[in-house]
N, C-alpha and C. Protein backbone atom coordinates (compact mmCIF):
# COMPACT_ATOMS: atom_id res chain seq x y z
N UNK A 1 35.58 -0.72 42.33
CA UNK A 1 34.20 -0.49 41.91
C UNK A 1 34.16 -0.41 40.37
N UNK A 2 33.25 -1.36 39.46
CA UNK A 2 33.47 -1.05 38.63
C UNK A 2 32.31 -0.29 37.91
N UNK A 3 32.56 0.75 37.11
CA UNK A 3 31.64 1.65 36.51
C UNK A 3 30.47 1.38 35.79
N UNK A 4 29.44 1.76 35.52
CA UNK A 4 28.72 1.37 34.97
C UNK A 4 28.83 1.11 33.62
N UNK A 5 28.16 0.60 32.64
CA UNK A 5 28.54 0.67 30.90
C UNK A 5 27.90 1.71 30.26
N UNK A 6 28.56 2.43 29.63
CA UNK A 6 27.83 3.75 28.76
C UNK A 6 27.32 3.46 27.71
N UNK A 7 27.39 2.47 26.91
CA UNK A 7 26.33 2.02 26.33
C UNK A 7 25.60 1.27 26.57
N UNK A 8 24.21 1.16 26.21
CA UNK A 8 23.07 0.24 26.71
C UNK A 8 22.77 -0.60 25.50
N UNK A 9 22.77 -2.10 26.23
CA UNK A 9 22.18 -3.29 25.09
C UNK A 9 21.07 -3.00 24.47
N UNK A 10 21.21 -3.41 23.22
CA UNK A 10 19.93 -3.33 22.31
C UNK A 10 19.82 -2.07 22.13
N UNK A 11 20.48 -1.10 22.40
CA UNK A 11 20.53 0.33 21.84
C UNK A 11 20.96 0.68 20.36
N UNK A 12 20.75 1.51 20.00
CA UNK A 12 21.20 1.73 18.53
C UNK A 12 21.55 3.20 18.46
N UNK A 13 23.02 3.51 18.32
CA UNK A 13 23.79 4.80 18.41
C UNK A 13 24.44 4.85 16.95
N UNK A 14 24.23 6.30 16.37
CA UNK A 14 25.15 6.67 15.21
C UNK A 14 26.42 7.40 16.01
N UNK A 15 26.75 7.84 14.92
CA UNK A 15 28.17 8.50 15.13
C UNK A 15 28.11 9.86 15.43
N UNK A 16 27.39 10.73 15.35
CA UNK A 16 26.55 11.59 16.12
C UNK A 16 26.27 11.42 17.66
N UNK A 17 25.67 9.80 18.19
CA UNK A 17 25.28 9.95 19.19
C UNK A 17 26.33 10.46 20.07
N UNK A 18 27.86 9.79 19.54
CA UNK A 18 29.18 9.80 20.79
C UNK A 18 29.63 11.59 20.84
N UNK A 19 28.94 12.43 19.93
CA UNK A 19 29.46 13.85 20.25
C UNK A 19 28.59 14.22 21.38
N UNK A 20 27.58 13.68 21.06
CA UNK A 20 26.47 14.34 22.66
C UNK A 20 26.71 13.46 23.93
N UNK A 21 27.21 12.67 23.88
CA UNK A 21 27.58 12.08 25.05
C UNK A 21 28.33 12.78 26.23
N UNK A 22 27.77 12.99 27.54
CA UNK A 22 28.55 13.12 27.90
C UNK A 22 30.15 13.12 28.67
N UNK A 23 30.32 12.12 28.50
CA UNK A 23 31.19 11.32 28.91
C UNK A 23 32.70 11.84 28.33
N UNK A 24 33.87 11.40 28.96
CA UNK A 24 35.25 11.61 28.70
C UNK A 24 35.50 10.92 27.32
N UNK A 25 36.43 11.21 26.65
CA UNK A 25 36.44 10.22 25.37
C UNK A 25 37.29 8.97 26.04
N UNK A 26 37.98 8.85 26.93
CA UNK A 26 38.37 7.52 27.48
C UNK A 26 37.56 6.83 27.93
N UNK A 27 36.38 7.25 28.77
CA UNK A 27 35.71 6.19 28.95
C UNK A 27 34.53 5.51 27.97
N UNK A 28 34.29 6.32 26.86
CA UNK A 28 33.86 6.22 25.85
C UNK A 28 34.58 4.92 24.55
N UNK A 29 35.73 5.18 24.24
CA UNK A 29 36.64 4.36 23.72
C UNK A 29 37.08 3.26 24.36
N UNK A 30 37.18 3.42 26.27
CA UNK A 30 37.30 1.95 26.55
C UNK A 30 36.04 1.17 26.39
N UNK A 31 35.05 1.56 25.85
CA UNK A 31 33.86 0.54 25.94
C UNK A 31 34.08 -0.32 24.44
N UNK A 32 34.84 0.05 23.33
CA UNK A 32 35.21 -0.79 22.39
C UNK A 32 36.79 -1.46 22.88
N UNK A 33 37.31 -1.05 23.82
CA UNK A 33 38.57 -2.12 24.00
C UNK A 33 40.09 -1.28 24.11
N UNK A 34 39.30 0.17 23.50
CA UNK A 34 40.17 1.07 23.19
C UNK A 34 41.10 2.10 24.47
N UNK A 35 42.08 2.24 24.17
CA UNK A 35 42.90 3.05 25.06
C UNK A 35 43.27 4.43 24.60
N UNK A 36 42.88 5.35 25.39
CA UNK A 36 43.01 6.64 24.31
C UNK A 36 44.36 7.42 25.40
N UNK A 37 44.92 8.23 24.47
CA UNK A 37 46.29 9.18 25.02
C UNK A 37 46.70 10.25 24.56
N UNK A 38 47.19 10.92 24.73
CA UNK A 38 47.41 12.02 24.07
C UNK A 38 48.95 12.56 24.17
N UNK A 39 49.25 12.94 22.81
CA UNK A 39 51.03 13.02 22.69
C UNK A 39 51.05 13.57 21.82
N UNK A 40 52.26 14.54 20.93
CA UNK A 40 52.43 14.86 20.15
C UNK A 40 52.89 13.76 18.90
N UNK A 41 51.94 14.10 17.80
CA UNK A 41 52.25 12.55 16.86
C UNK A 41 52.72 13.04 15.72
N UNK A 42 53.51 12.16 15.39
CA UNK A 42 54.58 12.52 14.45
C UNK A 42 54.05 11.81 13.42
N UNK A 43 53.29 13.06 12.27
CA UNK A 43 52.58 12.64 11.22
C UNK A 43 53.14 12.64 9.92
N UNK A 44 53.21 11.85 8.99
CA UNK A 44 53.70 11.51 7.53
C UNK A 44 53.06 12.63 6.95
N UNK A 45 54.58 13.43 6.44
CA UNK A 45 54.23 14.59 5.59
C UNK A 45 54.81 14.66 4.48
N UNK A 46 54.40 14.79 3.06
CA UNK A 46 54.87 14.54 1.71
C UNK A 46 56.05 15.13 1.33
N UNK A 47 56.87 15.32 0.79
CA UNK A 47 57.57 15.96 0.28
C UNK A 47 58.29 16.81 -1.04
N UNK A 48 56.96 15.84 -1.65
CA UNK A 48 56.80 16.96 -3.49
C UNK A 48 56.39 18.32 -3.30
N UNK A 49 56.41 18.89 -4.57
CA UNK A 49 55.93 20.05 -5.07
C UNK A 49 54.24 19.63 -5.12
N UNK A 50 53.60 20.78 -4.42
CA UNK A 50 52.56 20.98 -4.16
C UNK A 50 51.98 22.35 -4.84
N UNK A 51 51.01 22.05 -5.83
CA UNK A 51 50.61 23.03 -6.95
C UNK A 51 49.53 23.55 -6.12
N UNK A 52 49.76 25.29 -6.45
CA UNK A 52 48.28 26.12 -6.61
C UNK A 52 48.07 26.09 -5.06
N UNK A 53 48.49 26.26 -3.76
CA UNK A 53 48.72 26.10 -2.72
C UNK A 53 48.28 27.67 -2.39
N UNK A 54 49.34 28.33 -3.33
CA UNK A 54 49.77 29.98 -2.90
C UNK A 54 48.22 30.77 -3.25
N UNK A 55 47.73 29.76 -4.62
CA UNK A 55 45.98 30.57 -4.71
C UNK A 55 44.97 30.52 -3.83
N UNK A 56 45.36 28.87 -3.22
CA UNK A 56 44.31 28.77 -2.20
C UNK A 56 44.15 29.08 -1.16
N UNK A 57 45.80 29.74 -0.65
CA UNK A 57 46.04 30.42 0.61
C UNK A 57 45.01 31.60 0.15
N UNK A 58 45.53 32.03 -0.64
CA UNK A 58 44.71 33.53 -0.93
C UNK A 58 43.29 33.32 -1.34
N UNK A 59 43.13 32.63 -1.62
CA UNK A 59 41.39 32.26 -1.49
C UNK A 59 40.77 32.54 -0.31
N UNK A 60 41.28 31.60 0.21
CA UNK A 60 40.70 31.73 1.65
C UNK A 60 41.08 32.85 2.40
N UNK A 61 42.52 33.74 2.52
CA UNK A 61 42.54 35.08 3.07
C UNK A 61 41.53 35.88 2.57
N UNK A 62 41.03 36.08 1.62
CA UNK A 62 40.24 37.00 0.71
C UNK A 62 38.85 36.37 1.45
N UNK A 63 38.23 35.33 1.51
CA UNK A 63 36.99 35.04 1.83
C UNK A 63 36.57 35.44 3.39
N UNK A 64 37.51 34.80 3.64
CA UNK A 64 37.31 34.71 5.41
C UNK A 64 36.41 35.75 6.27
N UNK A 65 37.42 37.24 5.76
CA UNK A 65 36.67 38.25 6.27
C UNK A 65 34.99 38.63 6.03
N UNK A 66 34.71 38.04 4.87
CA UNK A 66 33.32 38.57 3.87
C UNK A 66 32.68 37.39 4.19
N UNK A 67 32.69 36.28 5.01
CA UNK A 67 31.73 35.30 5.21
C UNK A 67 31.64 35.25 6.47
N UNK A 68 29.82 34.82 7.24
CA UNK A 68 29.58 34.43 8.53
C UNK A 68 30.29 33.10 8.85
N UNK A 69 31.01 32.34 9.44
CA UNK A 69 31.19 31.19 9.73
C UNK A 69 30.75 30.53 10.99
N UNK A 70 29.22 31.13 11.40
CA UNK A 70 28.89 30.71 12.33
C UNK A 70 27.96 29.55 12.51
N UNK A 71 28.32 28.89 11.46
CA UNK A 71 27.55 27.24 11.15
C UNK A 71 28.71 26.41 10.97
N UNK A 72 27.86 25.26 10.57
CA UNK A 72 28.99 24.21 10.58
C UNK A 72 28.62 24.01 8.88
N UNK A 73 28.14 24.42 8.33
CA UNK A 73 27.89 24.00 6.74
C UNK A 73 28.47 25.29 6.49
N UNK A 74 28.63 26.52 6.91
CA UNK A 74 29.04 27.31 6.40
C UNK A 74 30.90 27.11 6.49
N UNK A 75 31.40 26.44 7.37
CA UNK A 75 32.61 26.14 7.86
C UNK A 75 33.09 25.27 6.99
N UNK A 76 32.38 24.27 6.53
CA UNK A 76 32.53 23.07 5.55
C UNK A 76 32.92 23.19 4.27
N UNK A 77 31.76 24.60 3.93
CA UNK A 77 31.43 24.91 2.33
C UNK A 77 33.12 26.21 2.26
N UNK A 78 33.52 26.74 3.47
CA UNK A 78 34.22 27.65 3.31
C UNK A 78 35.78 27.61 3.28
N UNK A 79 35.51 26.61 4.56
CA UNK A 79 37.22 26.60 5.08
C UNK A 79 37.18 24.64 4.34
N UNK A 80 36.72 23.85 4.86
CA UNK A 80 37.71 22.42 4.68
C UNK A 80 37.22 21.75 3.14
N UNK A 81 36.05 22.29 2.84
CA UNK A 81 36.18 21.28 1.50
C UNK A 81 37.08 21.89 0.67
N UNK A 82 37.39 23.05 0.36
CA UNK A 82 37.99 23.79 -0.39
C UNK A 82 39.48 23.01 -0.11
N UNK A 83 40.25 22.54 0.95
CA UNK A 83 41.70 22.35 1.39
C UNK A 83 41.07 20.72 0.55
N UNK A 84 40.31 19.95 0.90
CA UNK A 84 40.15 18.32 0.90
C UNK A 84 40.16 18.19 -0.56
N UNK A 85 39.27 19.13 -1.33
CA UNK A 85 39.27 18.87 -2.70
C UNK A 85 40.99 18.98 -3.11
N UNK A 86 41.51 19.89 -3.09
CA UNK A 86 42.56 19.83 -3.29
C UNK A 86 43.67 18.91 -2.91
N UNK A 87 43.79 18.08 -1.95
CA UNK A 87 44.39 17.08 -1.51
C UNK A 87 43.80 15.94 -2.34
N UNK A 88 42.25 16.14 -3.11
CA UNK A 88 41.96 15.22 -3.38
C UNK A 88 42.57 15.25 -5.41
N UNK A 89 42.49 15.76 -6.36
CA UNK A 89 42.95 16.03 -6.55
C UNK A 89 44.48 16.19 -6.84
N UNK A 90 45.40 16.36 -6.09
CA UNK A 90 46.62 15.72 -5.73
C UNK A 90 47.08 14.32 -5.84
N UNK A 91 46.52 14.01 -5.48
CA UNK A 91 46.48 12.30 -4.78
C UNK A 91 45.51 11.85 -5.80
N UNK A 92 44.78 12.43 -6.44
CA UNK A 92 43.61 11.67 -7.67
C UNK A 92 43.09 10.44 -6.88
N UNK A 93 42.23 11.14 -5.78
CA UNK A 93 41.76 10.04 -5.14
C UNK A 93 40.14 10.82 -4.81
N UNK A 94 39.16 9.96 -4.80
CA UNK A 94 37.72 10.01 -4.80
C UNK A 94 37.69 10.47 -3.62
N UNK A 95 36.83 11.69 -3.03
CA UNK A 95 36.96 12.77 -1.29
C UNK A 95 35.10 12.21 -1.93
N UNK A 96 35.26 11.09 -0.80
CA UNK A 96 33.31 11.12 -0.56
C UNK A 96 33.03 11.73 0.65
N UNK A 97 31.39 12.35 0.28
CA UNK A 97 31.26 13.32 1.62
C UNK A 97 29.94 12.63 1.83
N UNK A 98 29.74 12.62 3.63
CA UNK A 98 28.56 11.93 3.75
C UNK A 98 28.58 10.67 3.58
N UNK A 99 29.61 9.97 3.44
CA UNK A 99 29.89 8.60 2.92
C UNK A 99 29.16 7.69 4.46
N UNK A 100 27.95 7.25 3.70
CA UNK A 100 27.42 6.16 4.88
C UNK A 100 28.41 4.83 5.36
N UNK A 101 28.16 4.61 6.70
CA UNK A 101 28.95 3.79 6.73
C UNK A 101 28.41 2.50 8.05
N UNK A 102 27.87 1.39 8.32
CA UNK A 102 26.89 0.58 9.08
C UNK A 102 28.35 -0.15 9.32
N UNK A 103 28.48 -0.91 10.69
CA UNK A 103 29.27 -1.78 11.12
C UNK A 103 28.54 -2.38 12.41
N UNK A 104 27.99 -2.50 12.74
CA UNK A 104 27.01 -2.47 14.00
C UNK A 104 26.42 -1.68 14.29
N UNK A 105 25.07 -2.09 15.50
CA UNK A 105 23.81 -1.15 15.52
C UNK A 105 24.46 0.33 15.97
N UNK A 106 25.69 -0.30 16.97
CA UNK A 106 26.26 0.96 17.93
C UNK A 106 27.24 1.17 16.89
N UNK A 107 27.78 0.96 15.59
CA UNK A 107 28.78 1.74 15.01
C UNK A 107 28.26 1.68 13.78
N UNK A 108 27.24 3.39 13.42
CA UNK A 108 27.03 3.54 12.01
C UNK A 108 26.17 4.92 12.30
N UNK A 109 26.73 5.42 10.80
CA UNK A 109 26.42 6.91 10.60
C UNK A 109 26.99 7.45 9.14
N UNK A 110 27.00 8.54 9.36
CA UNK A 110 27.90 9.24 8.11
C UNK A 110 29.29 9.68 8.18
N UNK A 111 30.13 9.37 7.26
CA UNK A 111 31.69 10.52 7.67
C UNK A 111 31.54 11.43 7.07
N UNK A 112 32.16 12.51 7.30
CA UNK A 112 31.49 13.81 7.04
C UNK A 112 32.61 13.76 5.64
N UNK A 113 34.07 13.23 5.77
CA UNK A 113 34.27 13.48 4.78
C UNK A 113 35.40 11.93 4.70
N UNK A 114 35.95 11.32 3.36
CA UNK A 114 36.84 10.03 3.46
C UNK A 114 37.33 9.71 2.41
N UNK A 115 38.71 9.68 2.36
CA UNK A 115 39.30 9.52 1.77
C UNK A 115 40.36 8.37 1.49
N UNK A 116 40.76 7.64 0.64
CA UNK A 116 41.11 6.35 1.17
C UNK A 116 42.11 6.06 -0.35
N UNK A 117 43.59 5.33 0.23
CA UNK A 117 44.32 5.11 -1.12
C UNK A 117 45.00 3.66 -0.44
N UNK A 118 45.90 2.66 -1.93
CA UNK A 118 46.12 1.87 -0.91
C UNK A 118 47.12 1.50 -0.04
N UNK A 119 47.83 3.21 0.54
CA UNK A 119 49.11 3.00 1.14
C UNK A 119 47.79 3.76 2.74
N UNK A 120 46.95 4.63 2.89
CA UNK A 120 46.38 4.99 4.27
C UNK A 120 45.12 5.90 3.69
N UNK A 121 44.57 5.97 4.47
CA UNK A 121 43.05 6.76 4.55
C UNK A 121 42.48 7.66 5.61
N UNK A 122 42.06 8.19 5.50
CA UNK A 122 41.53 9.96 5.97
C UNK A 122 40.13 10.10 6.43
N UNK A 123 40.11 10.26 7.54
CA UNK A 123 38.50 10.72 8.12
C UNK A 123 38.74 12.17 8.66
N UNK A 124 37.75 12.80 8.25
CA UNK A 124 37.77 14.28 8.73
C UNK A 124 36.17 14.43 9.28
N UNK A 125 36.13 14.46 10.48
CA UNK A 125 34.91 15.18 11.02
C UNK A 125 34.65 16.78 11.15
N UNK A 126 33.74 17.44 10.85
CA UNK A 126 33.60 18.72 10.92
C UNK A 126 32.47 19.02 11.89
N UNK A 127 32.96 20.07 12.81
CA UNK A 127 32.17 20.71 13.73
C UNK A 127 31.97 21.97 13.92
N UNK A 128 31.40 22.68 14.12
CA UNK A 128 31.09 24.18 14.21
C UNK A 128 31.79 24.95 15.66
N UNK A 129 32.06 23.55 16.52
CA UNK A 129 32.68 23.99 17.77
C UNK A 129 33.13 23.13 18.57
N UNK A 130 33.85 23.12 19.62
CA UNK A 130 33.53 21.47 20.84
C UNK A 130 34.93 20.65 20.13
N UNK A 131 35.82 20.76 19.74
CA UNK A 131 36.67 19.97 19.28
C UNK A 131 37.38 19.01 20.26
N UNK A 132 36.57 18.84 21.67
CA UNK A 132 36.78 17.30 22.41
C UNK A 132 35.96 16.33 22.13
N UNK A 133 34.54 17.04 22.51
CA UNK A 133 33.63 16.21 21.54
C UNK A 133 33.88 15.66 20.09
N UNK A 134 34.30 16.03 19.77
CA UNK A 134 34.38 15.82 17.74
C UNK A 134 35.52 15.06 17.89
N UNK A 135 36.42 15.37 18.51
CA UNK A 135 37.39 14.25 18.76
C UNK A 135 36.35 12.34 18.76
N UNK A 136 36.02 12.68 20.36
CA UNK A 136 35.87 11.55 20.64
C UNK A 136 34.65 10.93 19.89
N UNK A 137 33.75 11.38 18.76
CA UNK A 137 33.05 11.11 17.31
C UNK A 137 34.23 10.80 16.54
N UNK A 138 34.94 11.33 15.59
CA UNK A 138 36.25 11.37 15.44
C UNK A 138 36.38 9.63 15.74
N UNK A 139 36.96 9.59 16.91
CA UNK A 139 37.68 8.20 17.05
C UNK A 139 37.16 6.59 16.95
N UNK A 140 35.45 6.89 17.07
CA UNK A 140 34.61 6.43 17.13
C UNK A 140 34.36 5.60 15.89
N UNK A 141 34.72 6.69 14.72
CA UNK A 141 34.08 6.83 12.95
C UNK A 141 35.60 6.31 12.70
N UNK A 142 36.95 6.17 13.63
CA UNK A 142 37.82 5.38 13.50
C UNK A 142 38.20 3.73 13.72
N UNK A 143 37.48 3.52 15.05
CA UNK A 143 36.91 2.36 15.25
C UNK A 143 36.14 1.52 14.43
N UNK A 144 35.17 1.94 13.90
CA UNK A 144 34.25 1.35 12.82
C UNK A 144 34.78 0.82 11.86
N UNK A 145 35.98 1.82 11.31
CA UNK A 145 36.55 1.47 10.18
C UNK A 145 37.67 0.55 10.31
N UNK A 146 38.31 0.39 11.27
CA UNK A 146 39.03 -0.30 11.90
C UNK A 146 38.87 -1.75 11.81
N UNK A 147 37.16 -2.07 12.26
CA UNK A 147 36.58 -3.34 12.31
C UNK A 147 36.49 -3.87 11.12
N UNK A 148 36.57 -3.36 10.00
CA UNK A 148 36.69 -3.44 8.32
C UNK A 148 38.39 -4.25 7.86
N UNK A 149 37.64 -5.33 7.19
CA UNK A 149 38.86 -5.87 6.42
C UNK A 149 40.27 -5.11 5.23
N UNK A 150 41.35 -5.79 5.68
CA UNK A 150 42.13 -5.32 4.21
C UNK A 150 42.52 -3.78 4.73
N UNK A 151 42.63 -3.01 5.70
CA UNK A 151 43.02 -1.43 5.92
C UNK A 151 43.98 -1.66 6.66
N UNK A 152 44.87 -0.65 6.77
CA UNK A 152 46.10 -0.42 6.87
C UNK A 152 46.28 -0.66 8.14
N UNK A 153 46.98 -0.75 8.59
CA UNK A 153 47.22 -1.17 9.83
C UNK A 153 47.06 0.29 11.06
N UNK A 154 47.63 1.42 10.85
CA UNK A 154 47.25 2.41 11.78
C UNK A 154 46.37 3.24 10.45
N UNK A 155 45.32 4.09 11.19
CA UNK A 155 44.36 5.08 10.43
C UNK A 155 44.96 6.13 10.98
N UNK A 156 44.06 7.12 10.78
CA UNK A 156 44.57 8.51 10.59
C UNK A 156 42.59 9.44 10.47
N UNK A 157 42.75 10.45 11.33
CA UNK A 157 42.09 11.13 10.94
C UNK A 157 41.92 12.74 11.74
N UNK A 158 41.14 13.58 10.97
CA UNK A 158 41.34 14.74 11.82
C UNK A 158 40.05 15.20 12.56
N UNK A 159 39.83 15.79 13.13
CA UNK A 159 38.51 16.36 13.73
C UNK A 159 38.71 18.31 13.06
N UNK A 160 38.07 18.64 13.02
CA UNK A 160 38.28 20.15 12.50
C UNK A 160 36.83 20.96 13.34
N UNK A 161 36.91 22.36 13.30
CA UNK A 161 36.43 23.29 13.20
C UNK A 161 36.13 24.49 12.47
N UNK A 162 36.81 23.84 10.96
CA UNK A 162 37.50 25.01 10.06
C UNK A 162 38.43 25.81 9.92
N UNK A 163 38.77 26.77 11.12
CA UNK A 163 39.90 27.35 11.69
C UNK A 163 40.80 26.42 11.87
N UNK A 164 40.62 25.20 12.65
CA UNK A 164 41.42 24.67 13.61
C UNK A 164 41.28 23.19 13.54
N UNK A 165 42.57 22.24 13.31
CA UNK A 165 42.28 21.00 12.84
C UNK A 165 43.34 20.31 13.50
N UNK A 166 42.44 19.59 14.36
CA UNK A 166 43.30 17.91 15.08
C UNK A 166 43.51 16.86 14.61
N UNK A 167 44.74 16.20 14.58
CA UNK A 167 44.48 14.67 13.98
C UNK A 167 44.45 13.61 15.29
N UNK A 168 44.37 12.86 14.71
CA UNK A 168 44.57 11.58 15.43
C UNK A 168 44.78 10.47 15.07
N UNK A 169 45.32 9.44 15.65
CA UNK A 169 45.83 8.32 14.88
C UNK A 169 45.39 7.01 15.97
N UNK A 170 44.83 5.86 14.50
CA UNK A 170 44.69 4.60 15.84
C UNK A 170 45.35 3.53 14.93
N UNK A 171 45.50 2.79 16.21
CA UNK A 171 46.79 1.70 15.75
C UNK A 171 46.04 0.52 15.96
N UNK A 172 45.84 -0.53 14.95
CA UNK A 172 44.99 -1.77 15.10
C UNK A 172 45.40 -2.52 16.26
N UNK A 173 46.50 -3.10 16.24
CA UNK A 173 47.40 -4.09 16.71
C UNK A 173 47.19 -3.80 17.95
N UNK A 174 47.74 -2.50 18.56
CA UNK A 174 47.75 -2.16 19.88
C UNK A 174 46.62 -1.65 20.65
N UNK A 175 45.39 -1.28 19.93
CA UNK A 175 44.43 -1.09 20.48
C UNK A 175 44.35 0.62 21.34
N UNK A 176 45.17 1.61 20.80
CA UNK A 176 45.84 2.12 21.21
C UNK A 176 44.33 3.74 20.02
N UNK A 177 44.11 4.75 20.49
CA UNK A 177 43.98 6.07 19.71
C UNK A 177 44.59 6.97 20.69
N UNK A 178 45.40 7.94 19.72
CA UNK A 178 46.18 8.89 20.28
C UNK A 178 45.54 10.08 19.72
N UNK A 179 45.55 11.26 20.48
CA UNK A 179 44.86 12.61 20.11
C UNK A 179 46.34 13.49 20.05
N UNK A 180 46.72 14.23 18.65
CA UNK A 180 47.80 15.22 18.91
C UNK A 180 47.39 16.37 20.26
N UNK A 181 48.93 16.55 20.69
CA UNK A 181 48.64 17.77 21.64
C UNK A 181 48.75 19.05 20.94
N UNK A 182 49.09 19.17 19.18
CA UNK A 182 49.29 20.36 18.40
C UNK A 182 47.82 20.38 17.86
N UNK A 183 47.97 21.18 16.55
CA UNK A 183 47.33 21.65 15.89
C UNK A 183 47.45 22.59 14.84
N UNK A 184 46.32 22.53 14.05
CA UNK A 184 47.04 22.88 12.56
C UNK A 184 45.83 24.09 12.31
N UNK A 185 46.54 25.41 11.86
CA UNK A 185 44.87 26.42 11.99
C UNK A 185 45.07 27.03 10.49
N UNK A 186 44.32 27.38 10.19
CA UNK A 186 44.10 28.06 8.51
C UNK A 186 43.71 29.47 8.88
N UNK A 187 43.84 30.43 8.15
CA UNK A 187 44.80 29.78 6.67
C UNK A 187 46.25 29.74 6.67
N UNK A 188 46.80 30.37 8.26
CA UNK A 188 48.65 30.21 8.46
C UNK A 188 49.04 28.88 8.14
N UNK A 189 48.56 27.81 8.54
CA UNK A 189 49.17 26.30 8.63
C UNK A 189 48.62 25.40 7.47
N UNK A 190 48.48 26.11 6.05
CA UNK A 190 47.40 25.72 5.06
C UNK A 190 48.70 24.32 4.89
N UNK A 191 50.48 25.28 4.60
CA UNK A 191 50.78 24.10 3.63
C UNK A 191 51.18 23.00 4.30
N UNK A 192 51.33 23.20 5.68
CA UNK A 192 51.69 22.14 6.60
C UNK A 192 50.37 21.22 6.70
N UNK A 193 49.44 22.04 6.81
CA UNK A 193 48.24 20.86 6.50
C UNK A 193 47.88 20.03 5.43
N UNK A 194 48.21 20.62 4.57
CA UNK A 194 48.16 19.84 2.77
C UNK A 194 49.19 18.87 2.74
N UNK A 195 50.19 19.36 3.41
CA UNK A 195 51.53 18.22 3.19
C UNK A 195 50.98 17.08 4.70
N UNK A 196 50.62 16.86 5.18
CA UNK A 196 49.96 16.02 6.09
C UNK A 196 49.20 14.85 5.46
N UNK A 197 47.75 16.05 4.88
CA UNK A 197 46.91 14.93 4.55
C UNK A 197 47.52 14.31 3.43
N UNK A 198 48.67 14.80 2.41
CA UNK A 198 48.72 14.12 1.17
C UNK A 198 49.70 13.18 2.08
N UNK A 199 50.53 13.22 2.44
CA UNK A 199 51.56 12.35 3.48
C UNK A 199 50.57 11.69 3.66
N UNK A 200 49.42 11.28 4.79
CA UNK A 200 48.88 9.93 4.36
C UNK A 200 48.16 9.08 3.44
N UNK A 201 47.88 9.85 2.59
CA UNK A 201 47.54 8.82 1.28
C UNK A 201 48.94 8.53 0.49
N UNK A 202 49.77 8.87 0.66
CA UNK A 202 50.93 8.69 -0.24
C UNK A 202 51.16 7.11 0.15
């Protein structure tokens, strides 16, 4: 029996629409061709000296307690731009936020945040909660970019909650997105997370 199609012709979906969906992110991703899995992924992590790390740990220990984080702009403004600038920074590479992005009617929206050098590049979605959902947005805002000339052959990106940050990785060739079965939480896993994201722009 074969299933119905979850997207409808002549429809027009952002990247937003695939978090409200309700649907599995597999059957979601097989409607672009995609095969989704989940494994522990063994992510490129830098190995320089990483400056001013120890302030920003303590930044964020010091804030955490004294702020509501019960938004998703408050999560953004508190916990991840603060880590992204700094990776960005690092890497002296341009962190656009909101970066529009059109590839078809069904693939276009905003990335919440993107980063891009010319060894790999970085999508970070931010959510206030739901980190299956945001995933499968997430993989979506990976796809798109995917369909784009001249990029690296596997992407990279994370889904977050502020606290708590997933990556994931898709592989052109194989048609293949994988969801880690770990996870990376702040502010304990700050430098393992910094050495990650700079590991893929390196």
């Amino acid at each position: 029996m074969t299933k119905p199609k979850i997207l409808q012709e002549g429809n027009s979906y952002t990247f937003r629409s695939y978090f409200e969906l309700p649907n599995d992110t597999d059957e979601v991703l097989a409607e672009f061709g995609y095969r989704f899995e989940r494994q522990r992924l063994q992510l490129p992590k830098t190995t320089r000296q990483i400056d001013r790390l120890v302030e920003l740990q303590q930044q964020l220990e010091e804030t955490i307690p004294f702020v509501s984080l019960n938004s998703e702009a408050a999560k953004r403004e508190i916990l991840i731009a603060p880590v992204l600038t700094r990776v960005a920074v690092m890497c002296r590479r341009l962190l656009r936020i909101e970066y529009p992005l059109k590839v078809s009617e069904q693939l276009q929206g905003n990335l919440d945040y993107f980063m891009q050098s010319d060894q790999g590049l970085i999508v970070v979605e931010a959510k206030r909660d739901d980190l299956t959902r945001g995933f499968t947005q997430l993989a979506v805002e990976l796809i798109a970019l995917a369909m784009l000339e001249e990029l690296p052959e596997v992407l990279y990106g994370a889904v977050t909650i502020g606290e708590v940050w997933v990556f994931g990785k898709l592989e052109r060739s194989s048609g293949i997105i994988v969801r880690d079965i770990g996870s990376y939480s702040l502010p304990d896993d700050l430098v393992e997370l910094v050495r990650i994201l700079v590991g893929i722009l390196e």
